[in-house]
PDB file of N, CA and C in Angstrom:
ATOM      1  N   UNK A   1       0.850  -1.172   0.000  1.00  0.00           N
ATOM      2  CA  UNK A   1       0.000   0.000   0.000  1.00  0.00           C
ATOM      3  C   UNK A   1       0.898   1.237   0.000  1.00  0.00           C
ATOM      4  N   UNK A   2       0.503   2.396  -0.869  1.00  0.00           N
ATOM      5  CA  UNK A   2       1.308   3.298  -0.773  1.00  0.00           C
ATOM      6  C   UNK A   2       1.137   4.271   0.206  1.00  0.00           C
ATOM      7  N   UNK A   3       1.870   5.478   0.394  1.00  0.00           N
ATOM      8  CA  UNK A   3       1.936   5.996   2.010  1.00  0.00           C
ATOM      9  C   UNK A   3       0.557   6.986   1.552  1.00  0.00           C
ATOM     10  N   UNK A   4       0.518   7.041   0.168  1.00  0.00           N
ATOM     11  CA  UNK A   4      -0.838   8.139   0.052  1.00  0.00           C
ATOM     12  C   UNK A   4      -2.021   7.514   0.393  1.00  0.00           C
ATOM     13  N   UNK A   5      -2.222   6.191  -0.073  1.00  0.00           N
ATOM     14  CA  UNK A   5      -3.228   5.225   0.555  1.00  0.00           C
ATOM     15  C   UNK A   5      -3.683   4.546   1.164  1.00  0.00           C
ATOM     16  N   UNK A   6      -2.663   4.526   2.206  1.00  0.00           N
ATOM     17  CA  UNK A   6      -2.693   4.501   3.257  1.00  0.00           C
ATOM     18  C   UNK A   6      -3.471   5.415   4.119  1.00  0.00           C
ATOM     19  N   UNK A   7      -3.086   7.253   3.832  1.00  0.00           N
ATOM     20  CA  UNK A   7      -3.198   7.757   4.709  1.00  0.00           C
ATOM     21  C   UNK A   7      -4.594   8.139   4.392  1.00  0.00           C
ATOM     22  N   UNK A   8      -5.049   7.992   3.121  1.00  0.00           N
ATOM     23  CA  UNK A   8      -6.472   8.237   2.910  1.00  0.00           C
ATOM     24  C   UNK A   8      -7.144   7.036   3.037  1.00  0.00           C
ATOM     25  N   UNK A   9      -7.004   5.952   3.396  1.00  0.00           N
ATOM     26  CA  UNK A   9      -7.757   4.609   4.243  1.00  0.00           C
ATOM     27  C   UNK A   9      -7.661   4.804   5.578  1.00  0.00           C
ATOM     28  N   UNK A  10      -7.042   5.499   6.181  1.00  0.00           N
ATOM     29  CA  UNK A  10      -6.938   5.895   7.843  1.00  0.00           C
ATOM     30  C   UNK A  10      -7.868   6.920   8.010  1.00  0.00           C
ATOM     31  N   UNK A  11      -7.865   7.676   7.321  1.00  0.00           N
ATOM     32  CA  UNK A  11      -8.818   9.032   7.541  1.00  0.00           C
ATOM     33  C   UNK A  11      -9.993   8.371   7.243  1.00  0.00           C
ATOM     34  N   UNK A  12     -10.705   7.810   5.859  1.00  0.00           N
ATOM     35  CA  UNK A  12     -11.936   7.036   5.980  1.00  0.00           C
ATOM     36  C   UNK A  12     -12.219   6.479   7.815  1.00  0.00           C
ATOM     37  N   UNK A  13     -10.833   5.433   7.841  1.00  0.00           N
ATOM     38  CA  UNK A  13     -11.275   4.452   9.165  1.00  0.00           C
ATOM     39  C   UNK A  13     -11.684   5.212  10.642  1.00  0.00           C
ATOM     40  N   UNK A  14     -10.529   6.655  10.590  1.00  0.00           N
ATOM     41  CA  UNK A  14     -11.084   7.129  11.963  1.00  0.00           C
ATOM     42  C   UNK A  14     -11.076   8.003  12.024  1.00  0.00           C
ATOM     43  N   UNK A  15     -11.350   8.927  10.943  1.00  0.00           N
ATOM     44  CA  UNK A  15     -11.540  10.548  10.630  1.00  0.00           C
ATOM     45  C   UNK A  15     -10.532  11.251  11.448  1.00  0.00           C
ATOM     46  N   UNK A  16      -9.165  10.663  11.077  1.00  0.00           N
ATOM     47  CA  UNK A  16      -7.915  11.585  11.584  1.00  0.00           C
ATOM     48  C   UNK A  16      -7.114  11.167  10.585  1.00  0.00           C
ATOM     49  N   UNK A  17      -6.149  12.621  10.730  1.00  0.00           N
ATOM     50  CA  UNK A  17      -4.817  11.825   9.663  1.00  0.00           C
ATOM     51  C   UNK A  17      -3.962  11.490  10.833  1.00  0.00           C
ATOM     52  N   UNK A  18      -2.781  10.216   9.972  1.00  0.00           N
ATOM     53  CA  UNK A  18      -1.999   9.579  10.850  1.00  0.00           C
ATOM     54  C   UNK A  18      -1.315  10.854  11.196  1.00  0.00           C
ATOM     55  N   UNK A  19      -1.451  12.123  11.369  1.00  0.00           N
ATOM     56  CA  UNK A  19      -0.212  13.247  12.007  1.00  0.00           C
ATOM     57  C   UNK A  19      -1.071  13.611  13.484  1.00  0.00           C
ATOM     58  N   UNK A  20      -2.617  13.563  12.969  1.00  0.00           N
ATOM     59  CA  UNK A  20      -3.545  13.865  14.132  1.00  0.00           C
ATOM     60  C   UNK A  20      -3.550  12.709  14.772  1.00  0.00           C
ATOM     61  N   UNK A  21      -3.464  11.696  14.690  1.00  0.00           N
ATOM     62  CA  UNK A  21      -3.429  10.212  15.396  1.00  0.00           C
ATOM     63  C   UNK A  21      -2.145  10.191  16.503  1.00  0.00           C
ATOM     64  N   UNK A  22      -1.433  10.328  15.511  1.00  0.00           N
ATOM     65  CA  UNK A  22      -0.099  10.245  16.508  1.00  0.00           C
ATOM     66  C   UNK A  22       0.286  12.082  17.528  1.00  0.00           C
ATOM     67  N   UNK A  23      -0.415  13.085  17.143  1.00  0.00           N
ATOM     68  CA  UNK A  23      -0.192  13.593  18.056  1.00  0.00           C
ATOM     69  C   UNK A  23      -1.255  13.319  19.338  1.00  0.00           C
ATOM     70  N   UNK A  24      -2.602  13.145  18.804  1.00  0.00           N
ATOM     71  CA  UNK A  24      -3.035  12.698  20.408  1.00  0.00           C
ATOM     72  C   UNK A  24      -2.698  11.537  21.473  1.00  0.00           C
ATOM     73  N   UNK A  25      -1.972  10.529  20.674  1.00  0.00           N
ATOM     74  CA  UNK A  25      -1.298   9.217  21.102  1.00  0.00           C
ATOM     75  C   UNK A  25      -0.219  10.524  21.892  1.00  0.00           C
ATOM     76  N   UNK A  26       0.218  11.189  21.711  1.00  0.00           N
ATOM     77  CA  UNK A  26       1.553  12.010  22.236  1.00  0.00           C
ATOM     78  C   UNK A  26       1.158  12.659  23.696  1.00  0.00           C
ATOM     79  N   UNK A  27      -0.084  12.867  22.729  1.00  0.00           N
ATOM     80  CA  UNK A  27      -0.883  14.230  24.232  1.00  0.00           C
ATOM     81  C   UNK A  27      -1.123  13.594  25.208  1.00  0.00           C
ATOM     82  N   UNK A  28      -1.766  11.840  24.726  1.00  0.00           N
ATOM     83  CA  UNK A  28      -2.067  11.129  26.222  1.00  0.00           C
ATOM     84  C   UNK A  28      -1.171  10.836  26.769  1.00  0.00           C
ATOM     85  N   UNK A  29      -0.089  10.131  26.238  1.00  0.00           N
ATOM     86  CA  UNK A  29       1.082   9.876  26.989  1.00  0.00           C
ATOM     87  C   UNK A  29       1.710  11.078  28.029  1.00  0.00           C
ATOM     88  N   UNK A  30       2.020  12.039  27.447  1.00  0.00           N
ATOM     89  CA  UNK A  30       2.287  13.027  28.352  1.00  0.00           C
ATOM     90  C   UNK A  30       1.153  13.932  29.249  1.00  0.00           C
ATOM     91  N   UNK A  31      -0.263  13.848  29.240  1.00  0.00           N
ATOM     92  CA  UNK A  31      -0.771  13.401  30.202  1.00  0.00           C
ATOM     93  C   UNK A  31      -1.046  13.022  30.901  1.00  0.00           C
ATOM     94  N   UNK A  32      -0.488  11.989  31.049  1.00  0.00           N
ATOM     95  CA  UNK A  32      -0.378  10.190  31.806  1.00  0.00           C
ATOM     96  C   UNK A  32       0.845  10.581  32.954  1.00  0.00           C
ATOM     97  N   UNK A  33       1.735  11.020  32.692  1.00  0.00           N
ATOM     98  CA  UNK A  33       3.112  11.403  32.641  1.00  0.00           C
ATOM     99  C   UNK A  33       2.871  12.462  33.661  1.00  0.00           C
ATOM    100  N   UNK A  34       2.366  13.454  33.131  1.00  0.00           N
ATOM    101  CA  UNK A  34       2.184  14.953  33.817  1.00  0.00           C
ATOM    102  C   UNK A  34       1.157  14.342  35.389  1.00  0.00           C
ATOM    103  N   UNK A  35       0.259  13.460  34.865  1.00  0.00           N
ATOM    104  CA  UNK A  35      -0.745  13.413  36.104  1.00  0.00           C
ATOM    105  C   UNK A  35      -0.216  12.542  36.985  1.00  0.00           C
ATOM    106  N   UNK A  36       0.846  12.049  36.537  1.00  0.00           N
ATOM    107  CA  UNK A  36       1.422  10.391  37.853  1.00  0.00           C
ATOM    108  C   UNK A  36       2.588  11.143  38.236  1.00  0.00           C
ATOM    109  N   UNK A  37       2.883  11.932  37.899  1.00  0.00           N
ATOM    110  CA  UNK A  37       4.864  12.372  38.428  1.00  0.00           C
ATOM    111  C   UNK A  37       5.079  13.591  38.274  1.00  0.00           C
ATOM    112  N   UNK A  38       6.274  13.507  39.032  1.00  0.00           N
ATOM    113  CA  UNK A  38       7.081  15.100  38.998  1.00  0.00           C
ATOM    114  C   UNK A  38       8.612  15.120  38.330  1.00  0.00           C
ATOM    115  N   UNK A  39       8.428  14.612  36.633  1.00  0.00           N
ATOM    116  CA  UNK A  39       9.748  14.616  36.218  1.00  0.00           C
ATOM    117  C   UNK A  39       9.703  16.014  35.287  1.00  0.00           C
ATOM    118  N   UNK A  40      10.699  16.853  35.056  1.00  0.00           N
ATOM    119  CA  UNK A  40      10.154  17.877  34.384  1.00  0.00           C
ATOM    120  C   UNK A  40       9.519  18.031  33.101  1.00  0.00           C
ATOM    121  N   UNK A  41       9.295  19.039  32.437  1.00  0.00           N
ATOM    122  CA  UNK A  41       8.723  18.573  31.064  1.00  0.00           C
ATOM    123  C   UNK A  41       9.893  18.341  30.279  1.00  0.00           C
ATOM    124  N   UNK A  42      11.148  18.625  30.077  1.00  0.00           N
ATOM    125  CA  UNK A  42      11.902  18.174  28.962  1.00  0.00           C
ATOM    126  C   UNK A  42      11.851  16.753  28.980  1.00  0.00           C
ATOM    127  N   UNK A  43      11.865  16.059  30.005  1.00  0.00           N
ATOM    128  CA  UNK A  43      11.884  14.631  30.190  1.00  0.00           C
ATOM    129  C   UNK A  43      10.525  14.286  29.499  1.00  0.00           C
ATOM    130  N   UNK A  44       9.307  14.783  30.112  1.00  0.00           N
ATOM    131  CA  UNK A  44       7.889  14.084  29.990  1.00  0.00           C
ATOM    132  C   UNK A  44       7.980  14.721  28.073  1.00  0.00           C
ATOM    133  N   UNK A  45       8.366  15.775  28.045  1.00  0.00           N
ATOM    134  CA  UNK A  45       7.974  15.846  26.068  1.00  0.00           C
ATOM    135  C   UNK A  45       8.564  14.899  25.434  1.00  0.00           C
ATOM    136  N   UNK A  46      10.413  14.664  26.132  1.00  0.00           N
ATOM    137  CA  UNK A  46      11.096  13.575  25.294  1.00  0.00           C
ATOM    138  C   UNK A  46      10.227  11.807  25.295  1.00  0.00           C
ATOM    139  N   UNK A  47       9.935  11.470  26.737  1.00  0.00           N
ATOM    140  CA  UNK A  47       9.528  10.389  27.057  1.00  0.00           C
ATOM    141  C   UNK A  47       7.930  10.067  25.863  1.00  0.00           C
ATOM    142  N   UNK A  48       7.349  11.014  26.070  1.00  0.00           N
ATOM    143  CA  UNK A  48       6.232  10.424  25.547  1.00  0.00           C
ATOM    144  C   UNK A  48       6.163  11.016  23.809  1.00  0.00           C
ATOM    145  N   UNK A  49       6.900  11.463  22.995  1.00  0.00           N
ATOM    146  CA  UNK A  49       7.505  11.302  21.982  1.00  0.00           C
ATOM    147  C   UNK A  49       7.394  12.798  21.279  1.00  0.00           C
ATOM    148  N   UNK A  50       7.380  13.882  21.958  1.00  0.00           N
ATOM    149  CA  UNK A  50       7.483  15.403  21.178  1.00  0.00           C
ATOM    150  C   UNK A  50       8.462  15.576  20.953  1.00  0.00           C
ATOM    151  N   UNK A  51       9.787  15.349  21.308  1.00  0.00           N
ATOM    152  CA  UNK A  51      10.983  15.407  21.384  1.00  0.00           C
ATOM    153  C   UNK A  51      11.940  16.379  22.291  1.00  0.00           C
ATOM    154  N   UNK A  52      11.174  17.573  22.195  1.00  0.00           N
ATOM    155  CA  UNK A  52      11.388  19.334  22.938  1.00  0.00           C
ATOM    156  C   UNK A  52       9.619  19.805  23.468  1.00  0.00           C
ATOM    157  N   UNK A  53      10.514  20.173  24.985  1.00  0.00           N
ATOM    158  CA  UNK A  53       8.914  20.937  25.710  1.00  0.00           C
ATOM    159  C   UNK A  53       8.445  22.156  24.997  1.00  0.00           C
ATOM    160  N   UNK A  54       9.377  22.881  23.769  1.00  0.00           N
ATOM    161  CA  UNK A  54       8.018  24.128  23.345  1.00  0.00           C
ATOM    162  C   UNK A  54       7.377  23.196  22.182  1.00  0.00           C
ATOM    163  N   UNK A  55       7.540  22.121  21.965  1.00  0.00           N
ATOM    164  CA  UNK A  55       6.873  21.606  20.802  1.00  0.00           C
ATOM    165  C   UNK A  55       5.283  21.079  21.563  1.00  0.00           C
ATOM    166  N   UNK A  56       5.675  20.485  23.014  1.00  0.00           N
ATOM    167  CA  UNK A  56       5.123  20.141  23.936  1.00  0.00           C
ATOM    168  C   UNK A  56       4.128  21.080  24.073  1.00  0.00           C
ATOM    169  N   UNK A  57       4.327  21.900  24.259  1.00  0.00           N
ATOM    170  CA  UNK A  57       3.404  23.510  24.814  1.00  0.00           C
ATOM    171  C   UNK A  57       2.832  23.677  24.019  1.00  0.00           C
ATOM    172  N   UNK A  58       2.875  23.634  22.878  1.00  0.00           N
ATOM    173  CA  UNK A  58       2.216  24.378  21.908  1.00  0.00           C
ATOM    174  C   UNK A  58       1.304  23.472  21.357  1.00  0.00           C
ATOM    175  N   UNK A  59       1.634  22.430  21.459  1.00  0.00           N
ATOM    176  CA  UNK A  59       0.530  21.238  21.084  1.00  0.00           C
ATOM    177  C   UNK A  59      -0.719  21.245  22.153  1.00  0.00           C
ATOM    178  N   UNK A  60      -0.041  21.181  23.517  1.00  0.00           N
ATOM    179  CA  UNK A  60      -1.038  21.582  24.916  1.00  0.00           C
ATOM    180  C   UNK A  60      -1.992  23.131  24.627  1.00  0.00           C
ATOM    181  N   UNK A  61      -1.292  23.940  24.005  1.00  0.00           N
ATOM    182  CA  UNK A  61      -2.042  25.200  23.986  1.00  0.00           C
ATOM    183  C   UNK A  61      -2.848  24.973  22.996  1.00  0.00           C
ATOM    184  N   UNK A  62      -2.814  24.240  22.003  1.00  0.00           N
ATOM    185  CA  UNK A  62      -3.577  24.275  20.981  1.00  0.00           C
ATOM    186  C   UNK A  62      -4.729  23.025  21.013  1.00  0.00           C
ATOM    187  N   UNK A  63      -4.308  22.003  21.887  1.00  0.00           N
ATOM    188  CA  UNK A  63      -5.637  21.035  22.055  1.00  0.00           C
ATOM    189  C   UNK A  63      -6.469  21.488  23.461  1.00  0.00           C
ATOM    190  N   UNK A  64      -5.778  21.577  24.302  1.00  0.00           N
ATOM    191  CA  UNK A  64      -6.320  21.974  25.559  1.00  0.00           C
ATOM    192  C   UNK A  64      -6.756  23.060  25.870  1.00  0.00           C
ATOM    193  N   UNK A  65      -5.870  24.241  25.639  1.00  0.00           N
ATOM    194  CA  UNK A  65      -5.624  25.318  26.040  1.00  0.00           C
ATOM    195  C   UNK A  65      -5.093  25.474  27.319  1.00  0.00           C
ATOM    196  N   UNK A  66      -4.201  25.396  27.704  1.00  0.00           N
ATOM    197  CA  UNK A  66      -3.467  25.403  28.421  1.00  0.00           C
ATOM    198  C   UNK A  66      -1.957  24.794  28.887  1.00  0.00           C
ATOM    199  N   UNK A  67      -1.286  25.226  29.655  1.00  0.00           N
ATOM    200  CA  UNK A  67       0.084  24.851  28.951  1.00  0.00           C
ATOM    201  C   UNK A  67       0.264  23.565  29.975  1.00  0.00           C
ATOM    202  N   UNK A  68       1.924  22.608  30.220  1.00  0.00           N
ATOM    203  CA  UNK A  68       1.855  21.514  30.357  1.00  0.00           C
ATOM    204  C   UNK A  68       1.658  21.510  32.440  1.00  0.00           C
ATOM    205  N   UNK A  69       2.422  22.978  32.315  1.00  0.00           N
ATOM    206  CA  UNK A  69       2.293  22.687  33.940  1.00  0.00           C
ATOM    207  C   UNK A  69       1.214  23.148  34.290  1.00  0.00           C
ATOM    208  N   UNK A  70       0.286  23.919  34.208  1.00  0.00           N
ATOM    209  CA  UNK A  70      -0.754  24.548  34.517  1.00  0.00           C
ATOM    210  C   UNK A  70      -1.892  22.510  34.199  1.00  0.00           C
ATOM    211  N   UNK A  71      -1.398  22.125  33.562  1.00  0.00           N
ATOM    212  CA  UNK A  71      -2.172  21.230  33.524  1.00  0.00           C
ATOM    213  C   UNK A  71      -2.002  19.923  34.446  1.00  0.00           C
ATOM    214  N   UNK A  72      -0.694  19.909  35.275  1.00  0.00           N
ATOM    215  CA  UNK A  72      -0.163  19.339  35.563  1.00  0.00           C
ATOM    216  C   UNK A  72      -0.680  19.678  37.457  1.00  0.00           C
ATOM    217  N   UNK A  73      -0.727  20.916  37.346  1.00  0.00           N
ATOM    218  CA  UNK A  73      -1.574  21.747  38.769  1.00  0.00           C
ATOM    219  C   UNK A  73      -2.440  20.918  38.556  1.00  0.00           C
ATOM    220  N   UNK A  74      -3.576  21.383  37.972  1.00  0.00           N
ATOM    221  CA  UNK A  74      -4.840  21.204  37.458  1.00  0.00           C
ATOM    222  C   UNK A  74      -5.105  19.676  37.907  1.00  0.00           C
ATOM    223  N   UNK A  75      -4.786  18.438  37.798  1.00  0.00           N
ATOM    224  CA  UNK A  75      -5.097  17.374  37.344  1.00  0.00           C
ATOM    225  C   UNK A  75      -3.784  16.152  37.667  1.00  0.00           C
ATOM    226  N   UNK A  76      -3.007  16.600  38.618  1.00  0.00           N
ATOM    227  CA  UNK A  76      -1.664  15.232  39.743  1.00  0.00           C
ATOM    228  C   UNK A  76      -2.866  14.845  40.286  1.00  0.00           C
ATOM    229  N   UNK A  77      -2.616  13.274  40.352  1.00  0.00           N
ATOM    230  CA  UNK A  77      -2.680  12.588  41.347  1.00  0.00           C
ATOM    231  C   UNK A  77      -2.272  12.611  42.485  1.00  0.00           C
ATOM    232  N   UNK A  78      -3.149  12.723  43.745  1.00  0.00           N
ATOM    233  CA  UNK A  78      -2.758  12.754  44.964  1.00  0.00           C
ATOM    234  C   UNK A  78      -2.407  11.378  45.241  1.00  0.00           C
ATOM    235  N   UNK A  79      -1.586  11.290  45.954  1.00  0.00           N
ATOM    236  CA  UNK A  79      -1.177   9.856  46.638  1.00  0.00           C
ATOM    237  C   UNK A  79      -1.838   9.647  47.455  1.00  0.00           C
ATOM    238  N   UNK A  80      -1.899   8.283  47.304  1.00  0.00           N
ATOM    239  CA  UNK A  80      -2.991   7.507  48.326  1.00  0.00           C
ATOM    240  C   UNK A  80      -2.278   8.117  49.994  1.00  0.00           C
ATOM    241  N   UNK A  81      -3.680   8.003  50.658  1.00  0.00           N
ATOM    242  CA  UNK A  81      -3.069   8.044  52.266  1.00  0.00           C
ATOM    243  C   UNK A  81      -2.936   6.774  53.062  1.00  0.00           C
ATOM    244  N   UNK A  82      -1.444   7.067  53.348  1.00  0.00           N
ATOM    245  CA  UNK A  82      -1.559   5.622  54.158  1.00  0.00           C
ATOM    246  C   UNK A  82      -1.836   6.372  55.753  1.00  0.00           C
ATOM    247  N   UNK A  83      -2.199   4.511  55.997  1.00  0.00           N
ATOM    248  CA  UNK A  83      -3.139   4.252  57.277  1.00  0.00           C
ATOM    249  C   UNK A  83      -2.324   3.636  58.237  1.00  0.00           C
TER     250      UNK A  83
END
């Protein structure tokens, strides 16, 4: 299959292109990331595959609106209380 027909059999299948696919695969991961831990964002953009935190940010500002730490306030997991 070629990469053009591919990418227009993906968009039929889930009304995204594989660039929109793989950035929300990106956004959750570093969501995931942002809400379980306190590693900084250069780590959490590299780890979950943006490569650089303003690439990070700007993807956050533009799906969310809001940037990675403000989201990161917003929405940590508190640790369980032990008993």
């Amino acid at each position: 299959m070629s990469e053009r027909n591919f990418a227009r059999v993906f968009v039929q299948e889930t009304q995204l292109t594989p660039h929109e696919f793989i950035e929300r695969a990106r956004l959750d991961a570093a969501r995931q990331l942002l809400e379980g831990g306190d590693a900084p964002l250069k780590v959490v953009a590299w780890e979950s595959g943006f490569g650089i935190a303003d690439r990070m940010r700007a993807v956050f500002a533009k799906q969310l609106g809001v940037t990675p730490l403000q989201y990161r306030e917003r929405f940590r997991r508190k640790p369980a209380i032990e008993r």
